[in-house]
PDB file of N, CA and C in Angstrom:
ATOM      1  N   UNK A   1      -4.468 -25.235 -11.681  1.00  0.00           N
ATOM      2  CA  UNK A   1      -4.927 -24.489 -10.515  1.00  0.00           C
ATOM      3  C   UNK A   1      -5.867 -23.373 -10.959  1.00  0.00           C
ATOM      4  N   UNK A   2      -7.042 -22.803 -10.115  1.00  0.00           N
ATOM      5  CA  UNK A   2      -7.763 -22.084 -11.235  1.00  0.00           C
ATOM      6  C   UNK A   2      -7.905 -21.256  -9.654  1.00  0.00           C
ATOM      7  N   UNK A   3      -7.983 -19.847 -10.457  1.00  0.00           N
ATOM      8  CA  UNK A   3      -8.130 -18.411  -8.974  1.00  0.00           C
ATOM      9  C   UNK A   3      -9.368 -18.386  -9.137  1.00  0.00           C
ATOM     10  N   UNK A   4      -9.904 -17.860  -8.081  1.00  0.00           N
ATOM     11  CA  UNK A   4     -11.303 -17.266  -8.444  1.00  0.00           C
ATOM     12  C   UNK A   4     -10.639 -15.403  -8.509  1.00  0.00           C
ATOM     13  N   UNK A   5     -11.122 -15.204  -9.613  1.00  0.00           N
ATOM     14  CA  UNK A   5     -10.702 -13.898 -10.086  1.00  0.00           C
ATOM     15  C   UNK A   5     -11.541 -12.630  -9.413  1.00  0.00           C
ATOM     16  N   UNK A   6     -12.757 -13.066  -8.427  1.00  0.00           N
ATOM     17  CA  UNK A   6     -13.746 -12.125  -8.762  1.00  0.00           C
ATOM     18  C   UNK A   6     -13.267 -11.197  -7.093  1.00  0.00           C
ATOM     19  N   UNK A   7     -12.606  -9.945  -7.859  1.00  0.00           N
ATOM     20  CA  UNK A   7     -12.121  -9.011  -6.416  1.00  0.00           C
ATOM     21  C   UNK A   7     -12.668  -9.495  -5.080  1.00  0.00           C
ATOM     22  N   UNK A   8     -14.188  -9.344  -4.790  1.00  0.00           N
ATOM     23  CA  UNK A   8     -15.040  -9.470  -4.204  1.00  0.00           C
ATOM     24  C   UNK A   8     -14.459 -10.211  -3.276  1.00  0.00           C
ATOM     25  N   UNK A   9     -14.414 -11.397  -3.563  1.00  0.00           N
ATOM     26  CA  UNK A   9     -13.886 -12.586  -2.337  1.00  0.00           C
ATOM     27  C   UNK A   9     -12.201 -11.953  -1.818  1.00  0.00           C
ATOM     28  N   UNK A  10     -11.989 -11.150  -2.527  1.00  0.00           N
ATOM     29  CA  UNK A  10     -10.447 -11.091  -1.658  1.00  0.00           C
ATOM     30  C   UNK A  10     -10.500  -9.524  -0.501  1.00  0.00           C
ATOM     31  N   UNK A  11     -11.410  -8.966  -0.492  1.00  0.00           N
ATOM     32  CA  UNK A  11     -11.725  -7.847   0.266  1.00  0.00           C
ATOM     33  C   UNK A  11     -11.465  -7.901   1.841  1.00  0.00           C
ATOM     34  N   UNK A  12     -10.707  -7.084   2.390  1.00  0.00           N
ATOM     35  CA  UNK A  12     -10.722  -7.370   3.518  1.00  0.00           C
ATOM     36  C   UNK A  12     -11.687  -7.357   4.558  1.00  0.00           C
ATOM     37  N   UNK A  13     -12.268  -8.125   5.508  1.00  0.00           N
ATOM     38  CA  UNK A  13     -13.288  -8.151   6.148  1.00  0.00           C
ATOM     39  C   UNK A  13     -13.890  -7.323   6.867  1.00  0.00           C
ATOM     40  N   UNK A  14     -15.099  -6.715   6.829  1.00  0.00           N
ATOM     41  CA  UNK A  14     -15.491  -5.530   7.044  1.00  0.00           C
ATOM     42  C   UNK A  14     -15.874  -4.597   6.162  1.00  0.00           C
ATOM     43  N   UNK A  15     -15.137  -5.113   4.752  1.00  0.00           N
ATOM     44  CA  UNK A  15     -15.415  -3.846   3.856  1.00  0.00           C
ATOM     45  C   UNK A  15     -16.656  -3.376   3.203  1.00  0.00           C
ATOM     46  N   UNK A  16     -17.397  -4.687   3.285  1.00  0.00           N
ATOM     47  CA  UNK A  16     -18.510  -4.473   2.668  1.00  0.00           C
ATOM     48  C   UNK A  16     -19.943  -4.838   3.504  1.00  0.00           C
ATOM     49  N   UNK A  17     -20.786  -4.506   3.453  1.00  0.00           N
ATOM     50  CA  UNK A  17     -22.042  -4.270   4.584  1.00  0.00           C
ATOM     51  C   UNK A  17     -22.643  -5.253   4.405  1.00  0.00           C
ATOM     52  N   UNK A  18     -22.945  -6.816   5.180  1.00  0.00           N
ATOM     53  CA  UNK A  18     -24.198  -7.545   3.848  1.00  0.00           C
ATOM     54  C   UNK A  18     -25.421  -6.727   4.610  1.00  0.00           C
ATOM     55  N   UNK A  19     -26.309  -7.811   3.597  1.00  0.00           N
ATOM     56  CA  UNK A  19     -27.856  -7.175   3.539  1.00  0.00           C
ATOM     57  C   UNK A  19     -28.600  -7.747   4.379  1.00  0.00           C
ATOM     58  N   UNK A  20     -27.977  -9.004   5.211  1.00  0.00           N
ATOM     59  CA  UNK A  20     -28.713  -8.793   6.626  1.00  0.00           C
ATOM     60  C   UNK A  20     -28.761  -7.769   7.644  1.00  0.00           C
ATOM     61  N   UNK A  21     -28.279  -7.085   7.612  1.00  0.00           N
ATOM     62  CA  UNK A  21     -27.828  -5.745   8.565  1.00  0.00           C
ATOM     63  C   UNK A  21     -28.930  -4.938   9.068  1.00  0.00           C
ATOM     64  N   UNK A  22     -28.986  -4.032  10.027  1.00  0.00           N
ATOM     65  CA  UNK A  22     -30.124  -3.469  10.074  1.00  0.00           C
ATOM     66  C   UNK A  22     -29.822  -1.975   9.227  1.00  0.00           C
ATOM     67  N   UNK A  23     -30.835  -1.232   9.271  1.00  0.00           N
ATOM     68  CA  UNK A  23     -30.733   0.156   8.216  1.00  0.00           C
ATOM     69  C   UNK A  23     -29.799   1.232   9.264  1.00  0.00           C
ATOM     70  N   UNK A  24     -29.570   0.713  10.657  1.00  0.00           N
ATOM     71  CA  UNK A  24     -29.109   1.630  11.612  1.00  0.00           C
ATOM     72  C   UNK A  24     -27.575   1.616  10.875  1.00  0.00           C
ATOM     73  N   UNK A  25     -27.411   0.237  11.529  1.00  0.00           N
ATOM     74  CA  UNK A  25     -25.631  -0.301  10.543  1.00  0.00           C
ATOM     75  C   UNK A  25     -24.732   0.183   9.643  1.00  0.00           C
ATOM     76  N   UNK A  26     -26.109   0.083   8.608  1.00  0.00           N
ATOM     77  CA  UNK A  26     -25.775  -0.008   7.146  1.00  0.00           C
ATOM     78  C   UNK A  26     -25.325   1.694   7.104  1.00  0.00           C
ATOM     79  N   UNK A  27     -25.932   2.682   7.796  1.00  0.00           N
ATOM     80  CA  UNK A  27     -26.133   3.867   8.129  1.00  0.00           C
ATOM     81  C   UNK A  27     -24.606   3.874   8.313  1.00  0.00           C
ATOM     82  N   UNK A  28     -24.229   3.774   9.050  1.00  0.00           N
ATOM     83  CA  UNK A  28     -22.973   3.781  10.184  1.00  0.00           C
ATOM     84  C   UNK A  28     -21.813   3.039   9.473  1.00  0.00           C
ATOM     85  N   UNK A  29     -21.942   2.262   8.597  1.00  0.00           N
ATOM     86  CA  UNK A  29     -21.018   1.335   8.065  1.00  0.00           C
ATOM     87  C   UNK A  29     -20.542   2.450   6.621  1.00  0.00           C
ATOM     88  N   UNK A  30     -21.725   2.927   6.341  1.00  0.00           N
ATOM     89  CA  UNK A  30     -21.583   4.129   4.979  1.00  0.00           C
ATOM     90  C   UNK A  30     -20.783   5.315   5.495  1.00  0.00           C
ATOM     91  N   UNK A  31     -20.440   6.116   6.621  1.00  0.00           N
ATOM     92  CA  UNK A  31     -20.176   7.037   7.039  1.00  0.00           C
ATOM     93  C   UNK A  31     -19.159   6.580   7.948  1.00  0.00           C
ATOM     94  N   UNK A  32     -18.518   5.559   8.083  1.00  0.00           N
ATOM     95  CA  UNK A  32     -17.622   5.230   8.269  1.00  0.00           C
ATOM     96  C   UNK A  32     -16.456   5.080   7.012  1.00  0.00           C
ATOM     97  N   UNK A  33     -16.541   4.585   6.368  1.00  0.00           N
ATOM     98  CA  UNK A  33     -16.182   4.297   4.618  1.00  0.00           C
ATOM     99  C   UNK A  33     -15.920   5.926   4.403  1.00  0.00           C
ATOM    100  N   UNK A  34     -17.314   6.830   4.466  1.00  0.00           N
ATOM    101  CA  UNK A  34     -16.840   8.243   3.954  1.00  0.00           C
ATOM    102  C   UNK A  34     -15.677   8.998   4.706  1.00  0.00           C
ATOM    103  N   UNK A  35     -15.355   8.651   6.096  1.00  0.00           N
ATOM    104  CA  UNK A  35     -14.656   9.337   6.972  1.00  0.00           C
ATOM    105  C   UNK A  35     -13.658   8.644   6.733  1.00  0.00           C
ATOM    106  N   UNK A  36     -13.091   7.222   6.475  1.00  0.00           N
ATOM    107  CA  UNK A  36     -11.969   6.783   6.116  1.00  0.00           C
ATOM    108  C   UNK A  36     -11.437   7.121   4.685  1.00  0.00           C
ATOM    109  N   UNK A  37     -11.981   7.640   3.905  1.00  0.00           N
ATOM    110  CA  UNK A  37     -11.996   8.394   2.749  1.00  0.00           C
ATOM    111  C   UNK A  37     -11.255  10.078   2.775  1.00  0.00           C
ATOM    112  N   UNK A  38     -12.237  10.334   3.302  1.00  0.00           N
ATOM    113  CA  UNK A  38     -12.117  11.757   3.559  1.00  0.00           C
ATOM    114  C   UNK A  38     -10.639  11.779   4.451  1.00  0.00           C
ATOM    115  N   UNK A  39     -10.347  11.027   5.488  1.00  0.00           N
ATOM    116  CA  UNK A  39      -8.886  10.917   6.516  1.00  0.00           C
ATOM    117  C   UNK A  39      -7.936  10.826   5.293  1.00  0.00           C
ATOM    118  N   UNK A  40      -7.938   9.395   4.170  1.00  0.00           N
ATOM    119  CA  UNK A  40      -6.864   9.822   3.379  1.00  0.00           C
ATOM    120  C   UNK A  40      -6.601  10.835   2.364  1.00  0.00           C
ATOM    121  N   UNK A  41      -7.311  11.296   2.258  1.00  0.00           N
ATOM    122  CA  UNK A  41      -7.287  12.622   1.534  1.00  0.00           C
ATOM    123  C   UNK A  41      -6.528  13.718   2.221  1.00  0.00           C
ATOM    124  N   UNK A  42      -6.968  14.261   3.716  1.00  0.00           N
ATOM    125  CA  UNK A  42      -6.718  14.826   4.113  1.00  0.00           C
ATOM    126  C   UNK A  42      -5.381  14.624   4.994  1.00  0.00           C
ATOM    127  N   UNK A  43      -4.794  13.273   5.118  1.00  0.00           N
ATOM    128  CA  UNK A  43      -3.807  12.848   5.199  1.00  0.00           C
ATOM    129  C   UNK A  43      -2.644  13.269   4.011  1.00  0.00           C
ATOM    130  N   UNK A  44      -3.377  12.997   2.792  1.00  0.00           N
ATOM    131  CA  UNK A  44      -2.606  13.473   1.539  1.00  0.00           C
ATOM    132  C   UNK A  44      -2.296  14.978   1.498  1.00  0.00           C
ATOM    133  N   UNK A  45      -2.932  15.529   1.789  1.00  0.00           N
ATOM    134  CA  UNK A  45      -2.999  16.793   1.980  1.00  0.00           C
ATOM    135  C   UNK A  45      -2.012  17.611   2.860  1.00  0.00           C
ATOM    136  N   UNK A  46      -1.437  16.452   3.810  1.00  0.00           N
ATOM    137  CA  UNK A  46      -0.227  16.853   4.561  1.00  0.00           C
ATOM    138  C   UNK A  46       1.522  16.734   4.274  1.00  0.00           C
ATOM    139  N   UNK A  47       1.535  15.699   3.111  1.00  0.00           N
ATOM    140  CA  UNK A  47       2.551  14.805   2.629  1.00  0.00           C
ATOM    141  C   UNK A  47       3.195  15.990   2.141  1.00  0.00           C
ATOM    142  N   UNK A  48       4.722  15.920   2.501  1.00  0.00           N
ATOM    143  CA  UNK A  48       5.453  16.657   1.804  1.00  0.00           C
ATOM    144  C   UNK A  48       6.032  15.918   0.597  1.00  0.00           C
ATOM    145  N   UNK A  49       5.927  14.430   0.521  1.00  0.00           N
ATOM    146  CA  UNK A  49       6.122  14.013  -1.069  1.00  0.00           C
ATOM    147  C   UNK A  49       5.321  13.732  -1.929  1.00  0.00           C
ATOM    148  N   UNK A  50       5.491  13.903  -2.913  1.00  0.00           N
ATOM    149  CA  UNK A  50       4.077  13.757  -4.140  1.00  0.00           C
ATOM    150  C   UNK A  50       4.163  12.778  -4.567  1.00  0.00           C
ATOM    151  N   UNK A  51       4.688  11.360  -4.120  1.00  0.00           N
ATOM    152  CA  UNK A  51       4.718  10.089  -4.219  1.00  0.00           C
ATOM    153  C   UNK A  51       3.573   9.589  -3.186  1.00  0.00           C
ATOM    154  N   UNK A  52       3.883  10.345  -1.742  1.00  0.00           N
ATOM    155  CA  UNK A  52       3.352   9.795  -0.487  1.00  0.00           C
ATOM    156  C   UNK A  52       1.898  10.170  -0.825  1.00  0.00           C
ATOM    157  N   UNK A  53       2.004  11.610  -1.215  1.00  0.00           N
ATOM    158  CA  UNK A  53       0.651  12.156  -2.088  1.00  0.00           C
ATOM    159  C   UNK A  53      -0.336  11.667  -2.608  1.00  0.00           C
ATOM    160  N   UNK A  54       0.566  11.046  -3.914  1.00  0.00           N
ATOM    161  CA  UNK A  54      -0.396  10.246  -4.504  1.00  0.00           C
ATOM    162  C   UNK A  54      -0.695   8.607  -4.298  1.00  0.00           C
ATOM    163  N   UNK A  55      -0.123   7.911  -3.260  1.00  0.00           N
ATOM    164  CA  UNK A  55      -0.035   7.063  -2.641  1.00  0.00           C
ATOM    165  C   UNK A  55      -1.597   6.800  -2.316  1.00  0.00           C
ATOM    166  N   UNK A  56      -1.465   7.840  -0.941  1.00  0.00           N
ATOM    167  CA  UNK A  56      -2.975   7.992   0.065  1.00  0.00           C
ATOM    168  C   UNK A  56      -4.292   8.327  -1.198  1.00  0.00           C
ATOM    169  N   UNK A  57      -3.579   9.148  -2.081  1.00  0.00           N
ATOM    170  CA  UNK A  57      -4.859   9.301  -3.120  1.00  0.00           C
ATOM    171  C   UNK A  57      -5.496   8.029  -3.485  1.00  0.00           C
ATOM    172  N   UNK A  58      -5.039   7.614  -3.779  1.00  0.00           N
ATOM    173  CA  UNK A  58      -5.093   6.555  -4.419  1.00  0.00           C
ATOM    174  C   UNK A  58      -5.601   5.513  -3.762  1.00  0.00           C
ATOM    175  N   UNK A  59      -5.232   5.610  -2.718  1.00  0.00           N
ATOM    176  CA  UNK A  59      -5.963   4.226  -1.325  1.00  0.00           C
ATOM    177  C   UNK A  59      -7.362   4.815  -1.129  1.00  0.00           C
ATOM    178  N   UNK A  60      -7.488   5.869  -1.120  1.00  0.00           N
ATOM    179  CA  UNK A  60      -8.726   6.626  -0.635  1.00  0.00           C
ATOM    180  C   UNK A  60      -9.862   6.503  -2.408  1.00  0.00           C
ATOM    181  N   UNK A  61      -8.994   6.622  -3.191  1.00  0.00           N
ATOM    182  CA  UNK A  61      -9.691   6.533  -4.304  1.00  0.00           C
ATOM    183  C   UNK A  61     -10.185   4.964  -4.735  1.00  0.00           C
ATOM    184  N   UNK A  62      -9.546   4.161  -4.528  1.00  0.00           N
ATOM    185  CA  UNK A  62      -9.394   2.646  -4.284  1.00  0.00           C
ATOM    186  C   UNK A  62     -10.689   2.346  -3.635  1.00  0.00           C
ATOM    187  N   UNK A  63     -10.047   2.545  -2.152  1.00  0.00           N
ATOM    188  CA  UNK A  63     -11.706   2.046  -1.498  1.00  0.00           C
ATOM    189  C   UNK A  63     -12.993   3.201  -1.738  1.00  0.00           C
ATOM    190  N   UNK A  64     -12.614   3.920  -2.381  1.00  0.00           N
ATOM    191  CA  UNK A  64     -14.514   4.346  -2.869  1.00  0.00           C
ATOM    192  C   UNK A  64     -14.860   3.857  -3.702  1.00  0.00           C
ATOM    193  N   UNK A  65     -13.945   3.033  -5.225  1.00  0.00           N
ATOM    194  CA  UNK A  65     -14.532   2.577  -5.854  1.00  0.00           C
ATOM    195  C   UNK A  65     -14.828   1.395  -5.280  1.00  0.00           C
ATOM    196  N   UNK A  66     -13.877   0.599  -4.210  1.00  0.00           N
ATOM    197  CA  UNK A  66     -14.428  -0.531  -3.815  1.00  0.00           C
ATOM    198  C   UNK A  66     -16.172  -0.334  -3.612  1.00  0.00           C
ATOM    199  N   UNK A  67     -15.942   0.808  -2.772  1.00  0.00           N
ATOM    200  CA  UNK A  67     -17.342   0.326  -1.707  1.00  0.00           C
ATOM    201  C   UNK A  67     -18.605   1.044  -2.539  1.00  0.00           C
ATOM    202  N   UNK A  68     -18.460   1.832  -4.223  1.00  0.00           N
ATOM    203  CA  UNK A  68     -19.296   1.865  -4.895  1.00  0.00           C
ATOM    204  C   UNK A  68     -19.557   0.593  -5.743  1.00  0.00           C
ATOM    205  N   UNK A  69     -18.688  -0.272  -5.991  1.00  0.00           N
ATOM    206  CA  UNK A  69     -18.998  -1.143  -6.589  1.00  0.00           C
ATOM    207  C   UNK A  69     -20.164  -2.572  -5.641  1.00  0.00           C
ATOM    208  N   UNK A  70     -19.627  -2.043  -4.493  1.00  0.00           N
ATOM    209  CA  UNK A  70     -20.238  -3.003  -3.584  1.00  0.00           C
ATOM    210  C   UNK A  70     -22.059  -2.656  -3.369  1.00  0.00           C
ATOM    211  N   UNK A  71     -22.037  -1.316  -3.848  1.00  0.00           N
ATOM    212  CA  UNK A  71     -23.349  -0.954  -3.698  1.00  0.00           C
ATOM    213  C   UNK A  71     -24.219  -1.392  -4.975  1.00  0.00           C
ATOM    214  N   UNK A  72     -23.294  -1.393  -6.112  1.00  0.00           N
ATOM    215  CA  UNK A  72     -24.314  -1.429  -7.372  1.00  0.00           C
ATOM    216  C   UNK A  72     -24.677  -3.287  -7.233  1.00  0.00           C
ATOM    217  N   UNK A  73     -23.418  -3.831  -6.629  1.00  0.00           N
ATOM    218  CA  UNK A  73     -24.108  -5.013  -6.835  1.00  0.00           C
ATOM    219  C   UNK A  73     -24.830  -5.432  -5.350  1.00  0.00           C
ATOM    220  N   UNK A  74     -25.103  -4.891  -4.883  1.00  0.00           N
ATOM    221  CA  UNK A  74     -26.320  -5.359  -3.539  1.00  0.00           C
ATOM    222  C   UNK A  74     -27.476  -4.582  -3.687  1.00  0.00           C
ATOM    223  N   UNK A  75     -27.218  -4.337  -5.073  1.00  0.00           N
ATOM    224  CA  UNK A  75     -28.782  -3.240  -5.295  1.00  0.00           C
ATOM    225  C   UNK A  75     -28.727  -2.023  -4.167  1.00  0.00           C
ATOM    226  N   UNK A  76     -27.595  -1.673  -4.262  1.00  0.00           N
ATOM    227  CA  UNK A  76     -27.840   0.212  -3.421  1.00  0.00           C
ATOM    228  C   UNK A  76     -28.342   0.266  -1.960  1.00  0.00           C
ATOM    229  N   UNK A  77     -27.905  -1.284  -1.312  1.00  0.00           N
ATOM    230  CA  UNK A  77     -27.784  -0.979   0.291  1.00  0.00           C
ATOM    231  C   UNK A  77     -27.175  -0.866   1.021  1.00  0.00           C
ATOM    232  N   UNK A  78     -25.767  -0.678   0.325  1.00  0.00           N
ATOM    233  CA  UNK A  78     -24.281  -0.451   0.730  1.00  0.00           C
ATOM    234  C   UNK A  78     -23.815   0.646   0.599  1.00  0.00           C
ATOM    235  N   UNK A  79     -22.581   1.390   0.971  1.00  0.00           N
ATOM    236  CA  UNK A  79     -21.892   2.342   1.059  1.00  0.00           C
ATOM    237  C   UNK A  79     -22.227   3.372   0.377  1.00  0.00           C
ATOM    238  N   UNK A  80     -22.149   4.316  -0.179  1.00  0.00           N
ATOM    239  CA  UNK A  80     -22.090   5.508  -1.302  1.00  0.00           C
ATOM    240  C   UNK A  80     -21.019   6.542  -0.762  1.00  0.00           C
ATOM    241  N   UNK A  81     -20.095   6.374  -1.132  1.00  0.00           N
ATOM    242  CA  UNK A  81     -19.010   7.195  -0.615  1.00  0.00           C
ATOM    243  C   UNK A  81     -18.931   8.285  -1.749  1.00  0.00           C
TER     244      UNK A  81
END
């Protein structure tokens, strides 16, 4: 049985912008990503456990690298969180 290993295909839908999009979108799709970012942080920021803490950190830290990685490989028309 052979996986395809490459993260990419297992992303949940939505996460990443393609490059048919218009520049309005792509706009809106980036600053969406930053505000779902910025929510778990500031979600973390409320946690009275430092498990739950570093939980949300970590989701929030997660999908920025997702959605930077998504940019380097579409040549920089995706996210920049």
């Amino acid at each position: 049985m052979t996986e395809d290993r490459d993260p990419f295909n297992r992303l949940p839908r939505g996460l990443i912008c393609g490059p048919d999009r218009s520049d309005d979108f792509k706009a809106g799709h980036r600053m969406a990503l930053r505000a779902a970012v910025a929510w778990l942080h500031a979600e973390a920021e409320t946690m009275n456990d430092p498990k739950a803490r570093a939980i949300l950190n970590s989701a929030a830290h997660g999908l920025g690298v997702v959605a930077r990685q998504s940019k380097q490989r579409a040549g920089g028309d995706t996210p920049d969180p």
